[in-house]
Protein backbone atom coordinates (compact mmCIF):
# COMPACT_ATOMS: atom_id res chain seq x y z
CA UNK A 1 19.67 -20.54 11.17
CA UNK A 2 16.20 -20.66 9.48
CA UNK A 3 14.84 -22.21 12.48
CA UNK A 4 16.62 -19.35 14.61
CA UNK A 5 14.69 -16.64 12.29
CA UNK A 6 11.32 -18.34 12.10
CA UNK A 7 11.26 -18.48 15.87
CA UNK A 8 12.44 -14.89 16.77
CA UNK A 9 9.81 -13.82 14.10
CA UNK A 10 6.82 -16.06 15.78
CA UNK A 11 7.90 -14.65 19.47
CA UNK A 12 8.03 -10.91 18.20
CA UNK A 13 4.55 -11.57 16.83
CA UNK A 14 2.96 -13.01 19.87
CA UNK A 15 4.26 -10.34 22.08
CA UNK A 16 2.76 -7.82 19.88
CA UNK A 17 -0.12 -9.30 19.86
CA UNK A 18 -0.72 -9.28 23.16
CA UNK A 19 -0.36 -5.61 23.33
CA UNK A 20 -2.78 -4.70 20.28
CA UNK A 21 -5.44 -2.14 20.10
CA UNK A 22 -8.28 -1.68 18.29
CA UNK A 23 -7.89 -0.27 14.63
CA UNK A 24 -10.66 2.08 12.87
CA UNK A 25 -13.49 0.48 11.75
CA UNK A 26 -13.19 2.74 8.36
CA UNK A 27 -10.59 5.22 7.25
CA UNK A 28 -10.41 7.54 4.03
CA UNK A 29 -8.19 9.82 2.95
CA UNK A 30 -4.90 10.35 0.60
CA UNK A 31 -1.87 8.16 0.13
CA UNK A 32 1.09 10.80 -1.43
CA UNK A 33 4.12 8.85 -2.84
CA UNK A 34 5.89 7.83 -6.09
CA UNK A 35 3.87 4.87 -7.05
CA UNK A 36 4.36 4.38 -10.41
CA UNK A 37 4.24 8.14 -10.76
CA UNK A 38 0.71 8.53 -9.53
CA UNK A 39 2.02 10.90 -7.21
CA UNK A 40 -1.32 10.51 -5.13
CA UNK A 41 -4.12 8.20 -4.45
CA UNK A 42 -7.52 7.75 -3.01
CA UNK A 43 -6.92 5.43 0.16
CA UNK A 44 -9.37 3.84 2.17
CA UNK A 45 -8.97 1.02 5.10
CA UNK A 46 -11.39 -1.60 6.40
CA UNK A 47 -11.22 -3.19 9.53
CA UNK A 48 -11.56 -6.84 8.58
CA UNK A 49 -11.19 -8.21 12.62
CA UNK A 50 -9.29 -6.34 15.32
CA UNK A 51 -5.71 -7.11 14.36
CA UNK A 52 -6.82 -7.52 10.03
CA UNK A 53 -8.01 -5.09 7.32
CA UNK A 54 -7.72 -4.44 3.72
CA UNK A 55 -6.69 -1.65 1.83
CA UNK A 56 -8.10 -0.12 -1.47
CA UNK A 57 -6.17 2.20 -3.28
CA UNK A 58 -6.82 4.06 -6.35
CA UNK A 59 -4.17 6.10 -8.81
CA UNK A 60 -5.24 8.65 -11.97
CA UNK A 61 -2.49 10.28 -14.06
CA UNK A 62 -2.86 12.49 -16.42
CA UNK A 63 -0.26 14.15 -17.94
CA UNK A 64 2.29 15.25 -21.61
CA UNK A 65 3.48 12.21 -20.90
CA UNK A 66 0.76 9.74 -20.68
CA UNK A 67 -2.11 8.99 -19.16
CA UNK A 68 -2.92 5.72 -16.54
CA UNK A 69 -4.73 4.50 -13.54
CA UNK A 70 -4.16 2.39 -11.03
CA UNK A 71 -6.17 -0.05 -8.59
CA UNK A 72 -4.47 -1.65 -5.67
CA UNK A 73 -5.56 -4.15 -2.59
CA UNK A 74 -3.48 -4.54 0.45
CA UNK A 75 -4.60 -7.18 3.17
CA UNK A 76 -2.69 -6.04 6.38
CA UNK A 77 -1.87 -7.47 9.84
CA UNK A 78 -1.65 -4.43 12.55
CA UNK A 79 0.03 -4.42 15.53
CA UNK A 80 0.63 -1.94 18.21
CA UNK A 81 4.39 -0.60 19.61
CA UNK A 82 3.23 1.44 21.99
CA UNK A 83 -0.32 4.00 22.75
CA UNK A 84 -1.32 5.41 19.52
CA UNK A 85 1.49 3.99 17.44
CA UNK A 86 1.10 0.84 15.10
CA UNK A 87 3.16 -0.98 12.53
CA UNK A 88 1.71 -2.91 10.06
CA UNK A 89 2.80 -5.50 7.18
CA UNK A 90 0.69 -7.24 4.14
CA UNK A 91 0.43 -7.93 0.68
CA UNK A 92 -1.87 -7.66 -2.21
CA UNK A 93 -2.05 -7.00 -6.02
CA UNK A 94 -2.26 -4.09 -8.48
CA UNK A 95 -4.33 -3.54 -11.55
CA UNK A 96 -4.17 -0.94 -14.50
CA UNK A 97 -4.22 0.48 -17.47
CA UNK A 98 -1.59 3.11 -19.23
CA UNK A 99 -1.28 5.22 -22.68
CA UNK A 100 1.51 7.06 -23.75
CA UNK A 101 0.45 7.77 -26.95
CA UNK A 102 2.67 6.92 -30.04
CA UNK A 103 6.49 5.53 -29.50
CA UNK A 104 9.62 6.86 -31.68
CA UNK A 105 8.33 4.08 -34.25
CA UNK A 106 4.72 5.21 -34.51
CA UNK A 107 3.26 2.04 -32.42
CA UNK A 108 0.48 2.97 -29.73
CA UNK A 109 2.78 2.43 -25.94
CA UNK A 110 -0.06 1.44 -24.13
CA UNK A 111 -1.55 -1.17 -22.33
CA UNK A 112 -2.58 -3.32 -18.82
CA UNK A 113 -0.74 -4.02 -16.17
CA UNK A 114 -1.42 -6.58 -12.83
CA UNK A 115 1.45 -6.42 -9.93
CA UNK A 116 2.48 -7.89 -7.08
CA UNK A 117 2.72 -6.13 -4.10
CA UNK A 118 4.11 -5.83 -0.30
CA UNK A 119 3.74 -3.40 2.28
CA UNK A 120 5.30 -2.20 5.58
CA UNK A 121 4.74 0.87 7.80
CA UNK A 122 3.86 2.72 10.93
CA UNK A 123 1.07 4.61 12.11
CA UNK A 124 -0.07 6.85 14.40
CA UNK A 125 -3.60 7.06 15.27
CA UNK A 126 -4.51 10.67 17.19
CA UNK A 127 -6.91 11.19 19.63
CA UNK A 128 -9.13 12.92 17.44
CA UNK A 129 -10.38 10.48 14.41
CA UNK A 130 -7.29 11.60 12.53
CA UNK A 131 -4.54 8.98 11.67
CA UNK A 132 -1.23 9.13 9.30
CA UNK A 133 1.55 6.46 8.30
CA UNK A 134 4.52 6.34 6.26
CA UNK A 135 4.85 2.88 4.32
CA UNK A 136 6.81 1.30 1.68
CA UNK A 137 5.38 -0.55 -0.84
CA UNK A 138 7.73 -2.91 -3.69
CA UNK A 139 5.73 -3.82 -6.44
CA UNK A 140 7.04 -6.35 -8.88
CA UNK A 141 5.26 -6.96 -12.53
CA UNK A 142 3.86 -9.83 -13.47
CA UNK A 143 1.57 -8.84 -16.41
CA UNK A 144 2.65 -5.94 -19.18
CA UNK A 145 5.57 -3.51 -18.73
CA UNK A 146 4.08 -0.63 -17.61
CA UNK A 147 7.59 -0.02 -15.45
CA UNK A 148 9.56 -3.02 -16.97
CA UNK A 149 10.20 -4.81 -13.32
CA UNK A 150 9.82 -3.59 -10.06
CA UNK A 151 8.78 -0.44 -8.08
CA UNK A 152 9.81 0.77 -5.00
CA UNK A 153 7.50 3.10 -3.41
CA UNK A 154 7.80 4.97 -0.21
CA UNK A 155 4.39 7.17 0.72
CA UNK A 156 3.05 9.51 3.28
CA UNK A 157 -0.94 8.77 4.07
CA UNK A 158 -3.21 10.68 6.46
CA UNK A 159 -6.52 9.28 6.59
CA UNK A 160 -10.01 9.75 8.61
CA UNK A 161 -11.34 7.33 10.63
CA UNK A 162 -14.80 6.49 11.17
């Protein structure tokens, strides 16, 4: 059955990679999801070769509540369904930091954080140098308990390329 799996997987990836376009050299814009409550994030893409690029993403909250940031890195394979559309898998890491002040015992709740982190979505990449995605992202803790375990976070990007 593995064996079954591995090679439907393999196949599906060579025929979409013989269809693949070209990706945007650069791309910046928002990423708007749950993300550890973030909420939002500065996003930008870099073509690494013309299937490849990374992702850097960057977090602030501020709020009653506490107060945190977040740093994340995505390296991503891209491949194209059909024209302007793309789907896209990878993985990567998080870094941050969090304070939430004093908890119901008077100890300071804060702290860093480093997670581990996957990532699938699609794309669509416009005409004009315009392009927007919808991807979901698990993180799972390996460092502090920022969340206590894992995060599942689905996001809506739109991005400019250039």
């Amino acid at each position: 059955m593995k064996k079954l799996i591995f090679m439907a997987v393999f196949l599906l990836g060579i025929i979409f990679t013989a269809n693949s376009q070209d990706i945007a050299r650069h791309a910046l814009g928002v990423r708007l999801g749950d993300n550890d409550g973030f909420g939002s994030e500065i996003s930008y893409q870099h073509e690494l070769s013309k299937m490849n690029r990374l992702e850097v993403d960057l977090g602030f909250r501020n709020n009653n509540d506490y107060d945190a940031f977040k740093l994340t890195g995505i390296y991503q394979w891209v491949w194209n369904i059909d024209g302007g559309f793309n789907w896209y898998a990878g993985f990567g890491a998080g870094i941050g930091s969090w304070n939430a002040g004093k908890d119901y015992m008077g100890n300071n709740d804060d702290g860093i954080f480093i997670n581990a982190d996957g990532n699938v979505g699609i794309e669509y990449d416009f005409d004009i140098p315009l392009l927007i995605s919808l991807d979901f992202r698990p993180e799972f803790d390996l460092v502090g308990d920022y969340k206590k375990g894992t995060d599942f976070d689905i996001a809506l990007s739109l991005r400019y390329q250039f």
